[in-house]
N, C-alpha and C. Protein backbone atom coordinates (compact mmCIF):
# COMPACT_ATOMS: atom_id res chain seq x y z
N UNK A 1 0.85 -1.17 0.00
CA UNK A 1 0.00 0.00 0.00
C UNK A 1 0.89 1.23 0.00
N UNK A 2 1.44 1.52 -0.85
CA UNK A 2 2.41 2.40 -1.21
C UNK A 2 1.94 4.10 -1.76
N UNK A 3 0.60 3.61 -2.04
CA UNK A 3 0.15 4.81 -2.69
C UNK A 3 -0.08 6.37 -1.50
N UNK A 4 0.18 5.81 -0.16
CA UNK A 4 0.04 6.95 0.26
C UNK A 4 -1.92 6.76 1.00
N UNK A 5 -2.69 6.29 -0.04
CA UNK A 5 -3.97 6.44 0.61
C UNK A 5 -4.43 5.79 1.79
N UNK A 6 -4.89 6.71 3.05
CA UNK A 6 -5.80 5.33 3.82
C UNK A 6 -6.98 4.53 3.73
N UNK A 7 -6.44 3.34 3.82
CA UNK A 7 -7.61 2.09 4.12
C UNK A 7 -9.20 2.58 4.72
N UNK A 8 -9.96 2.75 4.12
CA UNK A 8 -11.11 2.99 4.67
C UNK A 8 -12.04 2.47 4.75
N UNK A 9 -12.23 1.37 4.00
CA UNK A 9 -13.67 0.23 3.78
C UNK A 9 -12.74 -0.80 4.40
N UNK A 10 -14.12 -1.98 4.95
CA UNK A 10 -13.65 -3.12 5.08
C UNK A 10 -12.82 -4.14 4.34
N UNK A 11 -12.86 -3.47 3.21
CA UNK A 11 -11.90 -4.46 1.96
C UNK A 11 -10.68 -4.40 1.92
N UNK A 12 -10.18 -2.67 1.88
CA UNK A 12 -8.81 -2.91 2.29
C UNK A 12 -8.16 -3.23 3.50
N UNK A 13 -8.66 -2.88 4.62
CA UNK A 13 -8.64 -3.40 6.06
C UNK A 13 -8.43 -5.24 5.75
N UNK A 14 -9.58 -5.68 5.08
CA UNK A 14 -8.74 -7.37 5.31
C UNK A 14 -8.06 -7.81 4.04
N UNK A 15 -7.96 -6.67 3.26
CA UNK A 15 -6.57 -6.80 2.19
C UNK A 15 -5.57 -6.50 2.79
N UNK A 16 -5.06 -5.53 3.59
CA UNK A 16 -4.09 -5.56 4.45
C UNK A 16 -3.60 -6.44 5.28
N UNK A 17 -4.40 -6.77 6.24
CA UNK A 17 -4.72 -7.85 6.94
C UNK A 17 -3.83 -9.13 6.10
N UNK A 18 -4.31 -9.32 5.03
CA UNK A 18 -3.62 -10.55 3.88
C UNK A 18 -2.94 -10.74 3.99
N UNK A 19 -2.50 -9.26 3.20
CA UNK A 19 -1.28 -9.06 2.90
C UNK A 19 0.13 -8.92 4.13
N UNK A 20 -0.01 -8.51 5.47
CA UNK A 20 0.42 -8.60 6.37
C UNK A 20 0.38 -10.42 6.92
N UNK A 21 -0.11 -10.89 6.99
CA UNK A 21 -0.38 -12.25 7.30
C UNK A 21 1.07 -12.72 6.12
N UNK A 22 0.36 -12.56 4.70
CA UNK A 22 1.15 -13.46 3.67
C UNK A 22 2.75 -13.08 4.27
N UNK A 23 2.76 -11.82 4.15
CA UNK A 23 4.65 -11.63 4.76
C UNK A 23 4.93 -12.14 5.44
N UNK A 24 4.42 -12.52 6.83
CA UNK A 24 4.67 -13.14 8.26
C UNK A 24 5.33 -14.24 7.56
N UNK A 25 3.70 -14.84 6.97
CA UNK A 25 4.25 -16.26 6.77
C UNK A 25 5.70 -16.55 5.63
N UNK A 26 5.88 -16.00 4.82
CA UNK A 26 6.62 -16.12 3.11
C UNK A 26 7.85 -15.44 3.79
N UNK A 27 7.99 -14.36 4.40
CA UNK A 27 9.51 -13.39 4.23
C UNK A 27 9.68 -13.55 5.88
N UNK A 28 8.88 -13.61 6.58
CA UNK A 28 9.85 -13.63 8.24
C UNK A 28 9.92 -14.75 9.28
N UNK A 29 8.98 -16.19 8.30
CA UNK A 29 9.24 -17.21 9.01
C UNK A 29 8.18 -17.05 10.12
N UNK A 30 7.23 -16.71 10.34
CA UNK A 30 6.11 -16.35 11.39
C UNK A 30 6.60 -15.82 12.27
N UNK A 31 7.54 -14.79 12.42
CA UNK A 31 7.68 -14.20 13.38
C UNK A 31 8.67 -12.51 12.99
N UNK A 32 8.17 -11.56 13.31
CA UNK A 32 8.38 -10.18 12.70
C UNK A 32 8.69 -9.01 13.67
N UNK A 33 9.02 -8.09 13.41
CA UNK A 33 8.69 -6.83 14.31
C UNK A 33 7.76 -5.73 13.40
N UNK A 34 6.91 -4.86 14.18
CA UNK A 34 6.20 -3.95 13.35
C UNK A 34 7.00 -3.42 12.75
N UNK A 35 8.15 -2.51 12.48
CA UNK A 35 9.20 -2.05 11.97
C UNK A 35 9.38 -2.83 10.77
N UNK A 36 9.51 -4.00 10.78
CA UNK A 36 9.75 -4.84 9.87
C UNK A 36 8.84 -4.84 9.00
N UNK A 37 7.56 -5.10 9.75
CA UNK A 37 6.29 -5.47 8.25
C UNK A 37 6.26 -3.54 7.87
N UNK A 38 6.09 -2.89 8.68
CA UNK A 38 5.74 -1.48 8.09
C UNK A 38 6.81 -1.23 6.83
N UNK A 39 8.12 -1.40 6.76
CA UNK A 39 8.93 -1.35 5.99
C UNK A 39 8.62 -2.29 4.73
N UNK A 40 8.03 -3.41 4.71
CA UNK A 40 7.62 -4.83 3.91
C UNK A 40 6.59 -4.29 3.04
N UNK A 41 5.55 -3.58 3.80
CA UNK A 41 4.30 -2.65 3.45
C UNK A 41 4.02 -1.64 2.35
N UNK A 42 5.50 -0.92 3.04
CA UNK A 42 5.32 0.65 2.53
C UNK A 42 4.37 1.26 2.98
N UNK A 43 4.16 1.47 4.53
CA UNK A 43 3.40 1.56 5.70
C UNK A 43 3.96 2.34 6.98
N UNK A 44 3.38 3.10 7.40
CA UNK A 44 4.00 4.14 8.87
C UNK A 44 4.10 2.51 9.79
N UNK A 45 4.69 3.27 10.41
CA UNK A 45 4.56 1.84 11.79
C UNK A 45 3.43 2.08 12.52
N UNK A 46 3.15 3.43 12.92
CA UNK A 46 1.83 3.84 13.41
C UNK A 46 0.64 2.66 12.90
N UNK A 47 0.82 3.02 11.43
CA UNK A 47 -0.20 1.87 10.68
C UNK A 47 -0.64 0.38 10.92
N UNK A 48 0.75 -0.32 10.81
CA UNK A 48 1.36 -1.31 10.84
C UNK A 48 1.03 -1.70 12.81
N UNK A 49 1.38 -1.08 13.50
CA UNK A 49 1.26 -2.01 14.81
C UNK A 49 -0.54 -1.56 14.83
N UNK A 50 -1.11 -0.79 14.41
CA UNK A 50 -3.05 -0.41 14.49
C UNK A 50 -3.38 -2.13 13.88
N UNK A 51 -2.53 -2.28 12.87
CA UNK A 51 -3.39 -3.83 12.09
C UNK A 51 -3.03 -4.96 12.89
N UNK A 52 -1.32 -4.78 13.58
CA UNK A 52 -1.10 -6.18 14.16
C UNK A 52 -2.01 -6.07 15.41
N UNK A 53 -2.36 -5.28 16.14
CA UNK A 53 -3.28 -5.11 17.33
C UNK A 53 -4.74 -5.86 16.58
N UNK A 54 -5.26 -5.52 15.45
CA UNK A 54 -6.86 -5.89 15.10
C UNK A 54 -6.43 -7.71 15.32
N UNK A 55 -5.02 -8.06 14.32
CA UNK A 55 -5.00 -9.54 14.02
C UNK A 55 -4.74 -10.02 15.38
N UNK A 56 -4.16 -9.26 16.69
CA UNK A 56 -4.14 -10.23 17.54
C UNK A 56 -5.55 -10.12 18.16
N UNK A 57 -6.30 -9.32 18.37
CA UNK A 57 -7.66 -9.15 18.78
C UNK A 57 -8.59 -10.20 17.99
N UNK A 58 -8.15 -10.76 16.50
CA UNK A 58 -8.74 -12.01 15.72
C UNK A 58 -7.92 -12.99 15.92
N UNK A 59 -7.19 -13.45 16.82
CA UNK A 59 -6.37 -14.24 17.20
C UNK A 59 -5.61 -14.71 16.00
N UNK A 60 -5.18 -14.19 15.42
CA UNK A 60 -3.89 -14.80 13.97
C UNK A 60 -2.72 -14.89 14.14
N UNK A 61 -2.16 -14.06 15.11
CA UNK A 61 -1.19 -13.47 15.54
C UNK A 61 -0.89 -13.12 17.13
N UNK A 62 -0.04 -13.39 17.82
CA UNK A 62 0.80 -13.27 19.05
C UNK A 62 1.45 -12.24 19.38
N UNK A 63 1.69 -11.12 20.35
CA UNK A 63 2.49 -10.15 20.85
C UNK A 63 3.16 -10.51 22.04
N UNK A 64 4.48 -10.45 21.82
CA UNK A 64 5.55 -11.05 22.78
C UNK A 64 6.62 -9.47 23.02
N UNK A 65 6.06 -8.96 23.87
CA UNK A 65 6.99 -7.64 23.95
C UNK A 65 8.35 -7.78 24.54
N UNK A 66 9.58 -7.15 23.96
CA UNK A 66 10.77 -7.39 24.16
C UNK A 66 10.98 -5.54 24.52
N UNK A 67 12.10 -5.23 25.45
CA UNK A 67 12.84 -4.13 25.53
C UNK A 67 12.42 -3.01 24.57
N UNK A 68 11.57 -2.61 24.33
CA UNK A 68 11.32 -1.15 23.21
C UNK A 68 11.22 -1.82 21.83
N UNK A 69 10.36 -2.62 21.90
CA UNK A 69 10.06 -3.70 20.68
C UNK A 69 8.72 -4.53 20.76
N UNK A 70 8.04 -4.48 19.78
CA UNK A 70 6.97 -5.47 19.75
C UNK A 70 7.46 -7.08 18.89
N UNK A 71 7.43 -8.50 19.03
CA UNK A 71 7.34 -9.37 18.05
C UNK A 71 6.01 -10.00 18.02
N UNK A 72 5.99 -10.10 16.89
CA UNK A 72 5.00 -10.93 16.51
C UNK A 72 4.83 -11.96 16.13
N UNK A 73 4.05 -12.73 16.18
CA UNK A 73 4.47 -14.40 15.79
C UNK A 73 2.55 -14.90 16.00
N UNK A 74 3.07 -15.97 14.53
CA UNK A 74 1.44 -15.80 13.92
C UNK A 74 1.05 -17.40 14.81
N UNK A 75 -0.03 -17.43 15.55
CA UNK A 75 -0.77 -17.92 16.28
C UNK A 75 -0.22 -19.95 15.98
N UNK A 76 -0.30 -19.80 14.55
CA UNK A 76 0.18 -21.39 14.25
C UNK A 76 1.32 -22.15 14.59
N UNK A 77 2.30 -20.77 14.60
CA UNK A 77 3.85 -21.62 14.98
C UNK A 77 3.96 -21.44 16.43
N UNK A 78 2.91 -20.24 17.34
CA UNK A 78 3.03 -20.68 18.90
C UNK A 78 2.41 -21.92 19.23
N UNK A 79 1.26 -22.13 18.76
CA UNK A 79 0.67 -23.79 19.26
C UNK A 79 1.39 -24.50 18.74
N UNK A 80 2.53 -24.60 17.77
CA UNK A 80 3.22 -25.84 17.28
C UNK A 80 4.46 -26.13 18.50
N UNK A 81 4.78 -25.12 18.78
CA UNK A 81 5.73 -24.93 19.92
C UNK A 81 5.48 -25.22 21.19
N UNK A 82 4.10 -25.22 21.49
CA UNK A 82 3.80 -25.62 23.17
C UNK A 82 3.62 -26.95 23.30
């Protein structure tokens, strides 16, 4: 989402959503920092931690806070791990 515009209907909200998911899974191995996907995006981080907050509120995704850092890690590879 590079163009600069904000997401305002429900469509791009779970096109984002997707598209944030697809990265997790394809480029960071299920596990990311907002910094990371916002950069992946072409996305503020502002942006970027507003969506990882909705996906962990839809349980897709995990927040494991580290020292002045959020990670994230998508819900499938924590239950594979416990």
């Amino acid at each position: 989402m590079k163009s600069g515009k904000k997401p305002n209907s429900s469509n791009d909200k779970a096109s984002i959503k997707k598209q944030i998911l697809h990265l997790m899974k394809h480029e960071f191995c299920g596990i990311s920092t907002t910094s990371e996907l916002a950069g992946g995006l072409g996305i503020s981080w502002n942006t970027a931690e507003k969506y990882m907050l909705e996906l962990a509120i839809d349980r897709k995704v995990q927040r494991l806070k580290k020292k002045g850092v959020n990670l994230w890690v998508l819900r499938k590879w924590v239950s594979r791990s416990a």
